[in-house]
PDB file of N, CA and C in Angstrom:
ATOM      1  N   UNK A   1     -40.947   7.525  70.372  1.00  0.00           N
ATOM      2  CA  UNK A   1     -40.742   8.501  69.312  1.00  0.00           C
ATOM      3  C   UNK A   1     -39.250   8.740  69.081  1.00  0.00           C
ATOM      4  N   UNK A   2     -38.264   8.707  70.162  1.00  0.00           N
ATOM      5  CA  UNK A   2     -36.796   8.896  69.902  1.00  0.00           C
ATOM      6  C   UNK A   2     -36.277   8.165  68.844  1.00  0.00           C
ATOM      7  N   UNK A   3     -36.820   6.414  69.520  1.00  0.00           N
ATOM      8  CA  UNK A   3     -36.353   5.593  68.517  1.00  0.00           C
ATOM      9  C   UNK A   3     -36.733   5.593  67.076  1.00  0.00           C
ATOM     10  N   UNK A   4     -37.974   5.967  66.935  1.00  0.00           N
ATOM     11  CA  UNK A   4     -38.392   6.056  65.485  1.00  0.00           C
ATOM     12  C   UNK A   4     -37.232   7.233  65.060  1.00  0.00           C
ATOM     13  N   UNK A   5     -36.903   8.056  65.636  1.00  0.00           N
ATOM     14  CA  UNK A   5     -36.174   9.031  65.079  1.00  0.00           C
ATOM     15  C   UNK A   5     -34.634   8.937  64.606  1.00  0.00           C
ATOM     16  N   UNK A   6     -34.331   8.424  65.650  1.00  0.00           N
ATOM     17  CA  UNK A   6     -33.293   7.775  65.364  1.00  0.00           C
ATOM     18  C   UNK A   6     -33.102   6.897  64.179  1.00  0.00           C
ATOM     19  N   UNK A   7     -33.794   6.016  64.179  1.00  0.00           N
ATOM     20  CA  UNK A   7     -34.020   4.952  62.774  1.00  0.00           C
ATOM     21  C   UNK A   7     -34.203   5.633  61.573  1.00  0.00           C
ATOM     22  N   UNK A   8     -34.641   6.644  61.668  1.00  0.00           N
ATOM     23  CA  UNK A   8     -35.071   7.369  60.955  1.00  0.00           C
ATOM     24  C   UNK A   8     -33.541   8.104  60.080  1.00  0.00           C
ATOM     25  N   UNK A   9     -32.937   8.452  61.260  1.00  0.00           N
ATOM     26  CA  UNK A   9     -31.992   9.733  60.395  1.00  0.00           C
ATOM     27  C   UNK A   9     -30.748   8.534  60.210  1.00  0.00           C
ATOM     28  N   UNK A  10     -30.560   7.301  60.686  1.00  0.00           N
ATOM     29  CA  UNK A  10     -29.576   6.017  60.214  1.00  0.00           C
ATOM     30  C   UNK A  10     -30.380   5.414  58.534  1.00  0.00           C
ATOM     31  N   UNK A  11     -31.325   5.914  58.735  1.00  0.00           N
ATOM     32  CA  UNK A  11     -31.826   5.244  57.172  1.00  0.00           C
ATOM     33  C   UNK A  11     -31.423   6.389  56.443  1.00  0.00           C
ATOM     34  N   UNK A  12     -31.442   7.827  56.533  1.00  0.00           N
ATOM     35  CA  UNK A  12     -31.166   8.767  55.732  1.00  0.00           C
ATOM     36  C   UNK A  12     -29.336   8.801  55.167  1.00  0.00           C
ATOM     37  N   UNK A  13     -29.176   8.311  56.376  1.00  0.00           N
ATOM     38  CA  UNK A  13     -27.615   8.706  56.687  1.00  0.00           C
ATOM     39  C   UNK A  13     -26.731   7.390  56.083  1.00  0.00           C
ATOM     40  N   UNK A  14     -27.489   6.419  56.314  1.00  0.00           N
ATOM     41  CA  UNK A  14     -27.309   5.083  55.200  1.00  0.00           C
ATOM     42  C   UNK A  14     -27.767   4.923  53.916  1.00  0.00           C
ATOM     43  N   UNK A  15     -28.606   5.786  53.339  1.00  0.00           N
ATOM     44  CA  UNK A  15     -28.626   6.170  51.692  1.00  0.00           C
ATOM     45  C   UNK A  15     -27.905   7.335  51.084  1.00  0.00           C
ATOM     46  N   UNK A  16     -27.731   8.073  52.160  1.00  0.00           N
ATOM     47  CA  UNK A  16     -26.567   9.244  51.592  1.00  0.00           C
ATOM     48  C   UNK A  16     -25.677   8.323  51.158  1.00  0.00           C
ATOM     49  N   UNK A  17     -24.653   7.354  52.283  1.00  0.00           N
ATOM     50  CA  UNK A  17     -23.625   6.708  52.305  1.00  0.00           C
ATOM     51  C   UNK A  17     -23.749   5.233  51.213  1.00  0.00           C
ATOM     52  N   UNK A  18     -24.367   4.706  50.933  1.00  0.00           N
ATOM     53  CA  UNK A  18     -25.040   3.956  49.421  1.00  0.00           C
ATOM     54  C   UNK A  18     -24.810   4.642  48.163  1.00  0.00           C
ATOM     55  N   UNK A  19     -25.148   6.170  48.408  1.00  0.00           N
ATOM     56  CA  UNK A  19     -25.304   6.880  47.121  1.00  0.00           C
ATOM     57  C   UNK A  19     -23.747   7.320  46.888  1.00  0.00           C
ATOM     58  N   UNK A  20     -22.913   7.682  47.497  1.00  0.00           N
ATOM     59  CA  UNK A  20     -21.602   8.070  47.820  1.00  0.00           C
ATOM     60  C   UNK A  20     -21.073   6.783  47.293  1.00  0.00           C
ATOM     61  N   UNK A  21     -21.350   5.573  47.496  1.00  0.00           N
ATOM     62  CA  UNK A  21     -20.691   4.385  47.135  1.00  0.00           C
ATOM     63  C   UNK A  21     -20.556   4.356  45.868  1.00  0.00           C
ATOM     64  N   UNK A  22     -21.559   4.709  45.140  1.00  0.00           N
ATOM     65  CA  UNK A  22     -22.055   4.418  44.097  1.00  0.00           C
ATOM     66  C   UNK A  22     -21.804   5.008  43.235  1.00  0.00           C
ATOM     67  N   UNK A  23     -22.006   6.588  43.429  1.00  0.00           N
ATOM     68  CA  UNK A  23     -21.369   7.645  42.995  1.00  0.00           C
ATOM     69  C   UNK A  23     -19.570   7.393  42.832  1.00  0.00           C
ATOM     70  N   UNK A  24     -19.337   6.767  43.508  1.00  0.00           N
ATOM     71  CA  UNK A  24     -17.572   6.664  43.598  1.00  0.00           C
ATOM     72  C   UNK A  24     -17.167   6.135  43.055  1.00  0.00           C
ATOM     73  N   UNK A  25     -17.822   4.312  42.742  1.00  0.00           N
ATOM     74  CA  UNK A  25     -17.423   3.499  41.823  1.00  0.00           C
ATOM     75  C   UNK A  25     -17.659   3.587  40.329  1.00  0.00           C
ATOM     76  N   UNK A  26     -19.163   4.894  40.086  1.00  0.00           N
ATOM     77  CA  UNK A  26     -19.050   4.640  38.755  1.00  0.00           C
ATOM     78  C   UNK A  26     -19.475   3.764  37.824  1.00  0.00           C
ATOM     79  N   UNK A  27     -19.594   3.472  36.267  1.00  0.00           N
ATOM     80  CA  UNK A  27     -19.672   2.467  35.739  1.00  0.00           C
ATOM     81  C   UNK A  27     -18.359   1.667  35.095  1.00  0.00           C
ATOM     82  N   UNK A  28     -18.369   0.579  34.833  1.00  0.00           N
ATOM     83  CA  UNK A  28     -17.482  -0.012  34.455  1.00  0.00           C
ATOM     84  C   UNK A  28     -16.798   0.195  32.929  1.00  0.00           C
ATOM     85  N   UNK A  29     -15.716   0.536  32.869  1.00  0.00           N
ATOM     86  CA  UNK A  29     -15.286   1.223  31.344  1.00  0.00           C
ATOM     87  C   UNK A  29     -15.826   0.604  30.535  1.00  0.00           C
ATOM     88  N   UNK A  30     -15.933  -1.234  30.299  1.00  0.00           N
ATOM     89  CA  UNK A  30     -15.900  -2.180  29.536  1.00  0.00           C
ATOM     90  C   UNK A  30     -17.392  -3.290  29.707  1.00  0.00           C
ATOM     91  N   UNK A  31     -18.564  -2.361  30.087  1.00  0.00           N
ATOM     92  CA  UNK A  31     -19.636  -2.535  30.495  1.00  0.00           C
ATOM     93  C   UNK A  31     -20.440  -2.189  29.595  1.00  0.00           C
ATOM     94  N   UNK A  32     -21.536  -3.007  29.245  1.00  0.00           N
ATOM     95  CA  UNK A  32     -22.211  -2.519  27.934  1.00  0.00           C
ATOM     96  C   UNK A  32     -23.219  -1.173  27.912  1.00  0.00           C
ATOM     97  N   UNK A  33     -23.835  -0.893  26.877  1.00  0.00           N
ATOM     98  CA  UNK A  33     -24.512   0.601  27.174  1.00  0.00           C
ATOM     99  C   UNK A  33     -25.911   0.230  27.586  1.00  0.00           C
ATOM    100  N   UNK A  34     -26.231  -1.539  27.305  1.00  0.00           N
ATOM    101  CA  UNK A  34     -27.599  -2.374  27.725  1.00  0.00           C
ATOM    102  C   UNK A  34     -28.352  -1.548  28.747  1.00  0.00           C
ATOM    103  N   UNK A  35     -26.960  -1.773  29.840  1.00  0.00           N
ATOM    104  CA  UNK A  35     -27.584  -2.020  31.602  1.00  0.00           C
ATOM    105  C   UNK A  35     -27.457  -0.773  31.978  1.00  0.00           C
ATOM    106  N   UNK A  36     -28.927  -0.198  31.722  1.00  0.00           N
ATOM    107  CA  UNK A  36     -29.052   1.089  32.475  1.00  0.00           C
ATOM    108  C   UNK A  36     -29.333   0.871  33.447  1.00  0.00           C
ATOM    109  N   UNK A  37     -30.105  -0.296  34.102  1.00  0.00           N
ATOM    110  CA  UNK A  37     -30.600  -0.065  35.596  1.00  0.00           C
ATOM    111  C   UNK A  37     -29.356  -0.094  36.679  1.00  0.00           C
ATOM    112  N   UNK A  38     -28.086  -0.467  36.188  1.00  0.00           N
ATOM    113  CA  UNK A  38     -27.125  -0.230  36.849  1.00  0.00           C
ATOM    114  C   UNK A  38     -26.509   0.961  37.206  1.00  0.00           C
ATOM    115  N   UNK A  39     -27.018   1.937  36.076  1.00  0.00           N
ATOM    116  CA  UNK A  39     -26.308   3.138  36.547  1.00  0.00           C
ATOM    117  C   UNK A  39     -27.237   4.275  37.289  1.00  0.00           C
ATOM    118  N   UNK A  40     -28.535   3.598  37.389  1.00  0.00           N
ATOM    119  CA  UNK A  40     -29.675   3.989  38.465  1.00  0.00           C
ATOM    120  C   UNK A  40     -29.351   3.883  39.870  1.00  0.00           C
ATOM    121  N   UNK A  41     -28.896   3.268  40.239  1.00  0.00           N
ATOM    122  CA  UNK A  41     -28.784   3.295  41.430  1.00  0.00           C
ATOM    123  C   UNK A  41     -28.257   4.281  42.617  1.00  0.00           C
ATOM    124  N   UNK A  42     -27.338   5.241  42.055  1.00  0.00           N
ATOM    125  CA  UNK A  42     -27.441   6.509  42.689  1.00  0.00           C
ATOM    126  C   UNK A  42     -28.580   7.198  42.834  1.00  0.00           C
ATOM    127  N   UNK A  43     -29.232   7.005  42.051  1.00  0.00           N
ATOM    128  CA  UNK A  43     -30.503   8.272  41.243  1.00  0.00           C
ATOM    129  C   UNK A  43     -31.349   7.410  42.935  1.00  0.00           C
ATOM    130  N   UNK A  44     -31.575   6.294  42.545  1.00  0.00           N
ATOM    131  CA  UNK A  44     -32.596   5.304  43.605  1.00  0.00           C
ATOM    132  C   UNK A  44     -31.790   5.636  44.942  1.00  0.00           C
ATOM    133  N   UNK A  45     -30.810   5.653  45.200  1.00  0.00           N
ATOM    134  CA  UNK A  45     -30.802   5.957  46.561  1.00  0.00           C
ATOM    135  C   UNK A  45     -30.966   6.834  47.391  1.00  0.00           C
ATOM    136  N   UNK A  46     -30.654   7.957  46.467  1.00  0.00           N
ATOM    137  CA  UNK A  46     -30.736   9.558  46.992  1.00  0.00           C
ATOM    138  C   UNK A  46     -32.435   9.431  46.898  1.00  0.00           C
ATOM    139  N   UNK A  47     -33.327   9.132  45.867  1.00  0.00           N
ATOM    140  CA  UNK A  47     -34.399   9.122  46.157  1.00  0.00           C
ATOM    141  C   UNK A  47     -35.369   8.239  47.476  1.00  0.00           C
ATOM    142  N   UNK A  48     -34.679   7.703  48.093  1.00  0.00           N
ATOM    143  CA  UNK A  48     -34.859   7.023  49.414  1.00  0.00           C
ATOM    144  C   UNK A  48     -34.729   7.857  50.149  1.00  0.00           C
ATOM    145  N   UNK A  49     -33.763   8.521  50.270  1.00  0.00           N
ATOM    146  CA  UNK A  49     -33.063   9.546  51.257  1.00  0.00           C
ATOM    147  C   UNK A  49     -34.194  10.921  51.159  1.00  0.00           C
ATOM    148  N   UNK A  50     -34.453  11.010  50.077  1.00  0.00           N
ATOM    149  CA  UNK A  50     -35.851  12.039  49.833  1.00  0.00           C
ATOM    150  C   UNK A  50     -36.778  11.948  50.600  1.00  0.00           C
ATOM    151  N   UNK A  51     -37.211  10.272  50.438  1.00  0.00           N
ATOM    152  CA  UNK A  51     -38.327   9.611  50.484  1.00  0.00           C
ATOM    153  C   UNK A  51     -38.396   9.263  52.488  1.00  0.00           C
ATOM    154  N   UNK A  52     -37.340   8.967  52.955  1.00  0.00           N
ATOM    155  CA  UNK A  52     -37.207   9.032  54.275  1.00  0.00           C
ATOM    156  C   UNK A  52     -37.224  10.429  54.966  1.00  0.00           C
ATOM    157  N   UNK A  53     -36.580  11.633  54.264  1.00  0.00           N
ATOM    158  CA  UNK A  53     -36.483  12.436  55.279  1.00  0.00           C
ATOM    159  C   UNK A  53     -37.953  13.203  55.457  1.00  0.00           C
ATOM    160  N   UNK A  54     -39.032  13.255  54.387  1.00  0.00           N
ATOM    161  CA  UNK A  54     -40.653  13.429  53.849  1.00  0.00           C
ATOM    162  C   UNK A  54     -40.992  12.342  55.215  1.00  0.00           C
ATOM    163  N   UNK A  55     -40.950  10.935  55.361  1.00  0.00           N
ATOM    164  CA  UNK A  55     -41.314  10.321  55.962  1.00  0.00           C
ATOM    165  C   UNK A  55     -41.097  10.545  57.708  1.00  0.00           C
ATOM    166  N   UNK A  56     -40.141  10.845  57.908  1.00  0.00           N
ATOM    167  CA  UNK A  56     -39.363  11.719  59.683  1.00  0.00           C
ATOM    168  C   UNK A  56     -40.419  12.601  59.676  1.00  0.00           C
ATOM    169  N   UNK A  57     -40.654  14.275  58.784  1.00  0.00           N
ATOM    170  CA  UNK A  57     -40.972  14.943  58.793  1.00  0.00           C
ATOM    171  C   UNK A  57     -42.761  14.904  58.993  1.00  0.00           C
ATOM    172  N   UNK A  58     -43.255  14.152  58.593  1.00  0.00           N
ATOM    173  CA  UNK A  58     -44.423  14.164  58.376  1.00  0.00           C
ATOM    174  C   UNK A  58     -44.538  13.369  59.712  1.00  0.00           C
ATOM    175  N   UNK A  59     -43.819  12.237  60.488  1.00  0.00           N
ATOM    176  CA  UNK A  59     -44.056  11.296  61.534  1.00  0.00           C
ATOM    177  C   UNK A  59     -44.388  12.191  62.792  1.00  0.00           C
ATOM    178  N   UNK A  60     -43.093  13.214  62.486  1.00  0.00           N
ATOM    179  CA  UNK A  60     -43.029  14.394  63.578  1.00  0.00           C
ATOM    180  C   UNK A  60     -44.352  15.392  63.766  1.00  0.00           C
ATOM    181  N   UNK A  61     -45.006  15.765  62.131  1.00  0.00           N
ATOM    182  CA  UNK A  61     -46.151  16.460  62.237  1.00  0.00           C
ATOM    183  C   UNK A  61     -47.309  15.654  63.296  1.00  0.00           C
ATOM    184  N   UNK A  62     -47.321  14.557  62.636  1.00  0.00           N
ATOM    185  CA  UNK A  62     -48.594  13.598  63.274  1.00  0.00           C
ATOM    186  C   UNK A  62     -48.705  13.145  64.546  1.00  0.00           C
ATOM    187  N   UNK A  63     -47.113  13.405  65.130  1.00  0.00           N
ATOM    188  CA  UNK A  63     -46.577  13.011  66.336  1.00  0.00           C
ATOM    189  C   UNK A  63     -47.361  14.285  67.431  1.00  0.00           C
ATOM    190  N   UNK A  64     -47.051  15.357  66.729  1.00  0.00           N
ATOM    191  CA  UNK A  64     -47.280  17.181  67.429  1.00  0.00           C
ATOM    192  C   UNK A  64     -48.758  17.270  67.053  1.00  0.00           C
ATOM    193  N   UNK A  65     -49.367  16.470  66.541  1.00  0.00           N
ATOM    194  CA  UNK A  65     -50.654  16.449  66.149  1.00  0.00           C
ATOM    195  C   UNK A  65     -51.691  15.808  67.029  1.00  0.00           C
ATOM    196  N   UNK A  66     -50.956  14.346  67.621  1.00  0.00           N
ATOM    197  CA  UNK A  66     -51.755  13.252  68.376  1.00  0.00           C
ATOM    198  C   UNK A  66     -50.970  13.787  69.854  1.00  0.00           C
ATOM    199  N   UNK A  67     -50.543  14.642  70.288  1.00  0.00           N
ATOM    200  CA  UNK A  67     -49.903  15.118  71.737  1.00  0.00           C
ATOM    201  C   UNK A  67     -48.719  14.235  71.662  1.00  0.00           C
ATOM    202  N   UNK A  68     -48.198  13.469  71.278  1.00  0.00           N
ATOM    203  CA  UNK A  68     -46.903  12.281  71.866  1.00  0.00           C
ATOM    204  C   UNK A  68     -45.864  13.401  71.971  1.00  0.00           C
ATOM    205  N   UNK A  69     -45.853  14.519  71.025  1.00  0.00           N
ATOM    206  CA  UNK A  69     -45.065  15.003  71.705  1.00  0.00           C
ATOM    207  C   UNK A  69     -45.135  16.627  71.948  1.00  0.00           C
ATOM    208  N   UNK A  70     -44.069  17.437  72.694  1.00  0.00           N
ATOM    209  CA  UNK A  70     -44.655  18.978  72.618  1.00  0.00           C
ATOM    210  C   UNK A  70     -43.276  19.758  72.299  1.00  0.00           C
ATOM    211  N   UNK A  71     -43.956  20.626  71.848  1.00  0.00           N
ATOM    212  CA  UNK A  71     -42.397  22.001  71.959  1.00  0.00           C
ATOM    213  C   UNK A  71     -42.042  22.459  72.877  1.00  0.00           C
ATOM    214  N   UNK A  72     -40.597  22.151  72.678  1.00  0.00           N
ATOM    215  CA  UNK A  72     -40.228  23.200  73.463  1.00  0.00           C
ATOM    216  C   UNK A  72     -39.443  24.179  73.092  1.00  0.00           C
ATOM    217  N   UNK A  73     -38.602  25.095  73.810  1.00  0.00           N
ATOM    218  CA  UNK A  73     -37.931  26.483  73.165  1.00  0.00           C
ATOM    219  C   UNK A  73     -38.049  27.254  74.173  1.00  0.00           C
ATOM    220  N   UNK A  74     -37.893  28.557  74.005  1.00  0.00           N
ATOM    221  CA  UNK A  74     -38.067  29.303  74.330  1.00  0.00           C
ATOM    222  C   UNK A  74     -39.555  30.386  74.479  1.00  0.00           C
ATOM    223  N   UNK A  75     -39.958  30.597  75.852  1.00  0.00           N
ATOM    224  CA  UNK A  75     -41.087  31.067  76.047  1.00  0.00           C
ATOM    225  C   UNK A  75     -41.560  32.325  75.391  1.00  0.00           C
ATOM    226  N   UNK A  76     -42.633  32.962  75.077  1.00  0.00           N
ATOM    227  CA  UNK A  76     -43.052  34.224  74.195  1.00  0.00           C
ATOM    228  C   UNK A  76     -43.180  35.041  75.366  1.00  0.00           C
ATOM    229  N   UNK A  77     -42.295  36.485  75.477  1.00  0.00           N
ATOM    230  CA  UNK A  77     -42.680  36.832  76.405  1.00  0.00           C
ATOM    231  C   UNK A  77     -43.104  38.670  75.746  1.00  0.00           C
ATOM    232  N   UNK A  78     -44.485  39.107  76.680  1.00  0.00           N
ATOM    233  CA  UNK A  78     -44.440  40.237  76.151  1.00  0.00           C
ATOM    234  C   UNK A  78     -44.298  41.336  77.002  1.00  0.00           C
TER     235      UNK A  78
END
């Protein structure tokens, strides 16, 4: 389960950093108004990054669901 987690927040943390790329460079001044799917690609990466952190979150539910794993914290005391 660590490792899934791990993989997990390097895929998030590698579409932030995609989208930042992308976001930075922009479109090309002298680029036609054709190629929209080029200027999608921010939009698509951050939506990965959506789409992964839904995917962690829900792994973790199913994880606390099937016992693999348990809480911990602090005890309830009365």
């Amino acid at each position: 389960m660590t490792y899934l987690v791990i993989v997990a927040f390097l895929a998030i943390i590698g579409s932030l950093v995609v989208a930042l790329v992308f976001m930075l460079r922009g479109g090309d001044p002298g680029e036609a108004e054709g190629n929209a799917p080029r200027k999608n690609h921010m939009a698509r990466a951050l939506a990965f990054r959506v789409g992964f952190s839904i995917l962690l979150f829900v792994a973790v539910l199913i994880s606390h669901q099937m016992g693999w794993i348990q809480p911990t914290g602090l005890p309830l005391q009365r």
